[in-house]
N, C-alpha and C. Protein backbone atom coordinates (compact mmCIF):
# COMPACT_ATOMS: atom_id res chain seq x y z
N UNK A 1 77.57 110.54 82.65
CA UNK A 1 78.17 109.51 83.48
C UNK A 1 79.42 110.08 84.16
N UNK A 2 79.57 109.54 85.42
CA UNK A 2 80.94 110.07 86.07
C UNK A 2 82.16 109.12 85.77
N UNK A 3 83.42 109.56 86.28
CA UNK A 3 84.31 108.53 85.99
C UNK A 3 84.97 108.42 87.59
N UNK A 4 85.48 106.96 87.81
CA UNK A 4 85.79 106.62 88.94
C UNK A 4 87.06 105.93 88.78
N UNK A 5 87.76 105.87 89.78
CA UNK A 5 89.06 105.01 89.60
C UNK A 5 89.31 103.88 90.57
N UNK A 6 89.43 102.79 90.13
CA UNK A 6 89.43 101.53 91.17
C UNK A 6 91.39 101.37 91.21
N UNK A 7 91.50 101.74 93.06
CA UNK A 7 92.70 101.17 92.89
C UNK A 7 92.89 100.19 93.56
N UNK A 8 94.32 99.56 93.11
CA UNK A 8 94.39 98.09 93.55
C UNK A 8 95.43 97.91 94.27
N UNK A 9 95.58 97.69 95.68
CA UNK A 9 96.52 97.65 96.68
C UNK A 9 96.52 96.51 97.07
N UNK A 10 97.86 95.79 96.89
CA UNK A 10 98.40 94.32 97.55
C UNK A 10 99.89 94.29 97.70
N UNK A 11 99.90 92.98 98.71
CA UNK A 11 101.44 92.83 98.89
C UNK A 11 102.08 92.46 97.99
N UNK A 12 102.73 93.22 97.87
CA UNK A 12 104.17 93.32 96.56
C UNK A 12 105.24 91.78 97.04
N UNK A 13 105.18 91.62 98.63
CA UNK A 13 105.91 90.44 98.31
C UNK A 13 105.35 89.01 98.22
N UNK A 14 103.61 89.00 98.49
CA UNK A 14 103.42 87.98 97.51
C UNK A 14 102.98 87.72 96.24
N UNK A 15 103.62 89.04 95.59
CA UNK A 15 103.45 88.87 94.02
C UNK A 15 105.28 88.41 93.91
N UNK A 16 106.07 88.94 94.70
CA UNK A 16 107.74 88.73 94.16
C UNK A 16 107.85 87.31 94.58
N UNK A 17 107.22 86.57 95.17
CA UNK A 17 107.16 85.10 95.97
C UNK A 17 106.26 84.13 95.10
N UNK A 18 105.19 84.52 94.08
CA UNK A 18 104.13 83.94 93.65
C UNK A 18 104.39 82.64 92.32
N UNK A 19 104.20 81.88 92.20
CA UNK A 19 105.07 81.18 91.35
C UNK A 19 104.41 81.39 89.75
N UNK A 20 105.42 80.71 88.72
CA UNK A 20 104.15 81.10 87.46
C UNK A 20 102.97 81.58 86.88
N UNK A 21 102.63 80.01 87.39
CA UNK A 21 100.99 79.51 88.15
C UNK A 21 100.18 80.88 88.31
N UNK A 22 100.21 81.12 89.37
CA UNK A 22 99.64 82.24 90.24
C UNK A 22 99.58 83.36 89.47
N UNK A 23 100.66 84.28 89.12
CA UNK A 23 100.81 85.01 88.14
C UNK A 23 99.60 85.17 87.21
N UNK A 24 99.83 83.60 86.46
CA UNK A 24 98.84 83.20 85.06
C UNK A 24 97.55 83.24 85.37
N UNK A 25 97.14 82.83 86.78
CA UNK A 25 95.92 83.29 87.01
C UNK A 25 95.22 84.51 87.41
N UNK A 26 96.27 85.35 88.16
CA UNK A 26 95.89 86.86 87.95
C UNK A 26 95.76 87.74 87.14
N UNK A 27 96.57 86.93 85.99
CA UNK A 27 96.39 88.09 84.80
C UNK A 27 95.36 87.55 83.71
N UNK A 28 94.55 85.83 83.85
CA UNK A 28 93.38 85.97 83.49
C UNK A 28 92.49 86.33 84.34
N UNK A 29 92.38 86.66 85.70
CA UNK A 29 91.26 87.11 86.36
C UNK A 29 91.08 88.54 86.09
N UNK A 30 91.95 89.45 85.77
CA UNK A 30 92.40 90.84 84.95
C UNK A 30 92.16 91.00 83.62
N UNK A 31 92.01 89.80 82.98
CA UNK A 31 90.85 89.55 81.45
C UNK A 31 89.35 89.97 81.57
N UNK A 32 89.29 88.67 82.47
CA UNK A 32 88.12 88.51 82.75
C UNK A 32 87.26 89.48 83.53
N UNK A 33 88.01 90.53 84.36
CA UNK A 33 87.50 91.43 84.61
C UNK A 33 87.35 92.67 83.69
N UNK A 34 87.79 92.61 82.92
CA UNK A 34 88.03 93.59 81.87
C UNK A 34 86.64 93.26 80.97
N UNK A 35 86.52 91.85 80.20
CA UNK A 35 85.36 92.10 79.65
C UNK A 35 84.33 91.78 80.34
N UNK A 36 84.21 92.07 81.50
CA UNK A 36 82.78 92.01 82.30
C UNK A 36 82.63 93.66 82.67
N UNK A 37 83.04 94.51 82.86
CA UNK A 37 82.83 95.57 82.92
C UNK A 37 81.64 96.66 81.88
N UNK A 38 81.49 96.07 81.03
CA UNK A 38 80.69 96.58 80.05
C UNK A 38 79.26 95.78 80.34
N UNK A 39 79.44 94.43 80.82
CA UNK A 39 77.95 93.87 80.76
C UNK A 39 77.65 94.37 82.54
N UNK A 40 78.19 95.50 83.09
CA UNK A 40 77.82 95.99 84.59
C UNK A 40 77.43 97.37 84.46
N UNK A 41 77.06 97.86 83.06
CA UNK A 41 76.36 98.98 82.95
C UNK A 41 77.88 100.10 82.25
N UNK A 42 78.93 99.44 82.73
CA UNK A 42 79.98 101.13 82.79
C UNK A 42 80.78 100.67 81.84
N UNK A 43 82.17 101.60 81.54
CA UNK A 43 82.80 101.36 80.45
C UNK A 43 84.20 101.49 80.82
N UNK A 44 85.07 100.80 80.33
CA UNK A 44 86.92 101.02 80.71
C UNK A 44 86.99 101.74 79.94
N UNK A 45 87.54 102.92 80.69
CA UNK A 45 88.53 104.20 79.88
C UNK A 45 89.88 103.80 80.32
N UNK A 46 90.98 102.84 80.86
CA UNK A 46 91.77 102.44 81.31
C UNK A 46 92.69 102.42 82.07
N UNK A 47 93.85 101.35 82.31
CA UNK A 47 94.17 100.81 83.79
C UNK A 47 95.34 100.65 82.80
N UNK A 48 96.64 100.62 84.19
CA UNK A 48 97.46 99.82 84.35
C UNK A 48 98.03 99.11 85.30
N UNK A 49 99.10 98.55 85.02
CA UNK A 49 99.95 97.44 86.09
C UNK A 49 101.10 98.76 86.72
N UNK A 50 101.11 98.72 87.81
CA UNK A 50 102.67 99.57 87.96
C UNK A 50 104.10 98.65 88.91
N UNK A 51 104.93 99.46 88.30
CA UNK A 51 106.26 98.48 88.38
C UNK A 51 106.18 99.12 90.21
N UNK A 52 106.75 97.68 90.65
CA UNK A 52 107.07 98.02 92.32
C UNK A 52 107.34 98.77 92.89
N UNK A 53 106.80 99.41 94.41
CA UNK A 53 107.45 100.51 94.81
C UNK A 53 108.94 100.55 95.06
N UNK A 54 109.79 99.66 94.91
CA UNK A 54 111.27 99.79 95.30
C UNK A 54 111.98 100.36 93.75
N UNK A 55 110.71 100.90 92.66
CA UNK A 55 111.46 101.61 91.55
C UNK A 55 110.59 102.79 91.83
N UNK A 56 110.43 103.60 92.52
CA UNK A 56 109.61 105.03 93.29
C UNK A 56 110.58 105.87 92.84
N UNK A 57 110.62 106.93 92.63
CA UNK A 57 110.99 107.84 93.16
C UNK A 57 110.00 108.83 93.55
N UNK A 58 110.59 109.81 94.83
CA UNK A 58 109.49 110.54 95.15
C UNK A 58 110.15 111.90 95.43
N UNK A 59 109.33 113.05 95.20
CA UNK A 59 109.30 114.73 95.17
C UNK A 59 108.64 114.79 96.39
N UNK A 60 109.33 115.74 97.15
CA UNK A 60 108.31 116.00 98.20
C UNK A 60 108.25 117.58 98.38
N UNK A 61 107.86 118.20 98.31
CA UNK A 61 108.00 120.23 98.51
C UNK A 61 108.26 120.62 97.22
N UNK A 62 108.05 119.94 96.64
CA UNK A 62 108.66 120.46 94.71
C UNK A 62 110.18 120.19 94.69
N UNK A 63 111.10 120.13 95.32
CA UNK A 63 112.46 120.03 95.38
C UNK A 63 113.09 118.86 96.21
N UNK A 64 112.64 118.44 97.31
CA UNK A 64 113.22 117.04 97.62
C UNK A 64 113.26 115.40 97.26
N UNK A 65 113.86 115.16 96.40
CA UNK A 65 113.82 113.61 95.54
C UNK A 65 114.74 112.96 96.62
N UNK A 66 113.88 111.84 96.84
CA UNK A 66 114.25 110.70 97.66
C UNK A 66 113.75 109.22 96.92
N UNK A 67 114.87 108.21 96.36
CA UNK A 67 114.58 106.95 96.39
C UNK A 67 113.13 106.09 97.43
N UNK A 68 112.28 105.68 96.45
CA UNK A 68 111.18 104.94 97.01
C UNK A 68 109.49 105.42 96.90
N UNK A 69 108.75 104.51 97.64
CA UNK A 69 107.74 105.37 97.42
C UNK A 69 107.42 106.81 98.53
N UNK A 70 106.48 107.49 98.26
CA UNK A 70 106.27 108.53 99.02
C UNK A 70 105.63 108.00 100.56
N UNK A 71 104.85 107.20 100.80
CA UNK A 71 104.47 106.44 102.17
C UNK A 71 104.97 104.97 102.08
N UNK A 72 105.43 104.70 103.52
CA UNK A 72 105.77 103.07 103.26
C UNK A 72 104.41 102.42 104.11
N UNK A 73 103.88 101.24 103.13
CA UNK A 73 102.64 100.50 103.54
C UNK A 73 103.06 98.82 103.32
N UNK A 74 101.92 98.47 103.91
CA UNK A 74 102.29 97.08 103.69
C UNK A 74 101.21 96.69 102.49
N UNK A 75 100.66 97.17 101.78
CA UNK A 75 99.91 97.37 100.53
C UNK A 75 100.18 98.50 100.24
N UNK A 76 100.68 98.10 98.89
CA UNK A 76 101.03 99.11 97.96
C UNK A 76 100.01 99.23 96.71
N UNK A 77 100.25 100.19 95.94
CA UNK A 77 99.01 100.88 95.01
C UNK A 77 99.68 99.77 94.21
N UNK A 78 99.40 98.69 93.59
CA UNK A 78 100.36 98.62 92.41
C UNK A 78 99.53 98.39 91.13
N UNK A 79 98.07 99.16 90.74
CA UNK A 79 97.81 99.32 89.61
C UNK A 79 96.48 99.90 89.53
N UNK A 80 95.52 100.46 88.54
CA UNK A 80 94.45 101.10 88.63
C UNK A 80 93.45 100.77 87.52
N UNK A 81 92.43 101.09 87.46
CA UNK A 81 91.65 101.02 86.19
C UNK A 81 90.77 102.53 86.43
N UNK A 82 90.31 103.18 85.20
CA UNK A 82 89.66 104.06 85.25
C UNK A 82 88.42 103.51 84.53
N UNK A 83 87.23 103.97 84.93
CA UNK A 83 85.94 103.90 84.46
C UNK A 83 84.61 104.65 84.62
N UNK A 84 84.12 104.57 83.38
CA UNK A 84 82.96 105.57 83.80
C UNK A 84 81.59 104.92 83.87
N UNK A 85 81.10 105.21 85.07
CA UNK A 85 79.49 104.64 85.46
C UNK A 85 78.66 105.51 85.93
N UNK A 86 77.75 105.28 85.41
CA UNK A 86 76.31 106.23 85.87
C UNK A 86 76.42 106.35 87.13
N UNK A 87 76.57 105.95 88.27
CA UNK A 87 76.69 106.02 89.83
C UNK A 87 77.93 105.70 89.96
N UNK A 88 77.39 105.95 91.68
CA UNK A 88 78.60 105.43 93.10
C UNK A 88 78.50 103.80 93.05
N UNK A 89 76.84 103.47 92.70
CA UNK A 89 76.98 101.92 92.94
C UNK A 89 77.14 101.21 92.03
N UNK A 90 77.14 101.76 91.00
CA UNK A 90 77.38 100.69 89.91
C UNK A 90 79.37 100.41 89.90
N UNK A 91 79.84 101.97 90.40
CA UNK A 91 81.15 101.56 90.07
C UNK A 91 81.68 100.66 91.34
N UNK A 92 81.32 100.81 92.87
CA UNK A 92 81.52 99.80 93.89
C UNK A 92 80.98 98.25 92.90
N UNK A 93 79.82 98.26 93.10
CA UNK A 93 79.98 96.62 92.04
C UNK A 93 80.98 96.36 91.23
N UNK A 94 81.31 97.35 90.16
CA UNK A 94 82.34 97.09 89.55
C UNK A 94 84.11 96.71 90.03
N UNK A 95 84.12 97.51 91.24
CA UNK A 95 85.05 97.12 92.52
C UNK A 95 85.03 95.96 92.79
N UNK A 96 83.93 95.42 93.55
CA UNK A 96 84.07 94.34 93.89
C UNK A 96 84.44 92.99 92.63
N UNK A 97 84.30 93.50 91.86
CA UNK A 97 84.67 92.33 90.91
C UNK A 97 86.35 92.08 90.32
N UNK A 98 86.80 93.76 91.19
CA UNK A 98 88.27 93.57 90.26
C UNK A 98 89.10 92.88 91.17
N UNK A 99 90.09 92.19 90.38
CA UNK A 99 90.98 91.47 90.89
C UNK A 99 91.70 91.99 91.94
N UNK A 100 91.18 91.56 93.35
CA UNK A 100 92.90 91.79 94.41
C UNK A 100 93.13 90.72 95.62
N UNK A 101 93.97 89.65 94.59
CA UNK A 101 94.36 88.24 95.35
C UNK A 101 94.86 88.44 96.59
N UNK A 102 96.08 89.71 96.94
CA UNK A 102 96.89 89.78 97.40
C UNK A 102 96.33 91.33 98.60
N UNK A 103 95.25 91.88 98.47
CA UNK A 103 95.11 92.91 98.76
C UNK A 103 93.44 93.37 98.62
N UNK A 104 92.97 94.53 98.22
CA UNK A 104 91.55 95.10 98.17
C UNK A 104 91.37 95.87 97.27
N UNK A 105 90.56 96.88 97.10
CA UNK A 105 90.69 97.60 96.24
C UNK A 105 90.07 98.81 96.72
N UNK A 106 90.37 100.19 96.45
CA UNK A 106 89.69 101.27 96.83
C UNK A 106 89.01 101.97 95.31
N UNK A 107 86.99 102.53 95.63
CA UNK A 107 87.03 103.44 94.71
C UNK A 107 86.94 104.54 94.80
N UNK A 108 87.37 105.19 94.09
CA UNK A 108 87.14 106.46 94.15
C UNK A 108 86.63 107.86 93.00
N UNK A 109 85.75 108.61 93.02
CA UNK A 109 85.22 109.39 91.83
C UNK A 109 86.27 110.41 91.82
N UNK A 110 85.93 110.32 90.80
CA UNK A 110 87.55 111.65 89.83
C UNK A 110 86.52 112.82 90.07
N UNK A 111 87.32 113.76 90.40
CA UNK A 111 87.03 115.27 90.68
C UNK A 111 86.36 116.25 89.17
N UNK A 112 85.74 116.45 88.96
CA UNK A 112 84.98 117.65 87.80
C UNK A 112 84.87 118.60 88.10
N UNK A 113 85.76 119.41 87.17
CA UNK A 113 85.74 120.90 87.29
C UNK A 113 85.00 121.84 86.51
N UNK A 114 83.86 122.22 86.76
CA UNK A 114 82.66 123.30 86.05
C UNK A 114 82.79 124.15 85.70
């Protein structure tokens, strides 16, 4: 099986704007995506949440540190899951199921070195 990484890009300011509520339901739709992943053929090797890009710091040439993230977007990466599925399509299905209220999600297969 290969392993793929679903990332999850949304606006950071309507998560800093989002009330309780909202919150509480993204982080059971982030349950609920979690144990459905196993009944879609593949398996969580795992994910996290990441803290906002306005706590970045970024390296650029091996030696230049600059406050922020490394590109400014209006979707930001702000979390990932790793997983491994027999295919390309099983892990896009698995995409489409992960949570992004605020944003989309990109997948992508992790590189293997022979």
């Amino acid at each position: 099986m290969a392993q793929y990484v679903i990332l999850i890009y949304e606006d950071e300011a309507a998560y800093a704007n989002a009330s309780p509520e909202v919150l509480g339901e993204v982080m059971k739709a982030h349950d609920d995506f979690t144990a459905q992943v196993p009944q879609h053929g593949a398996k969580l090797l795992g994910g996290e949440a990441l803290e906002p890009t306005g706590t970045a710091t970024s390296v650029r040439s091996g030696s230049e540190v600059t406050d922020g993230p490394f590109v400014e977007t209006k979707k930001a990466l702000g979390g990932y899951y790793l997983i491994e599925a027999p295919d390309l399509d099983t892990a896009l299905r698995i995409g489409r199921l992960c949570p992004a209220r605020f944003g989309g999600v990109e997948v992508r297969p992790v590189m293997t070195f022979d």
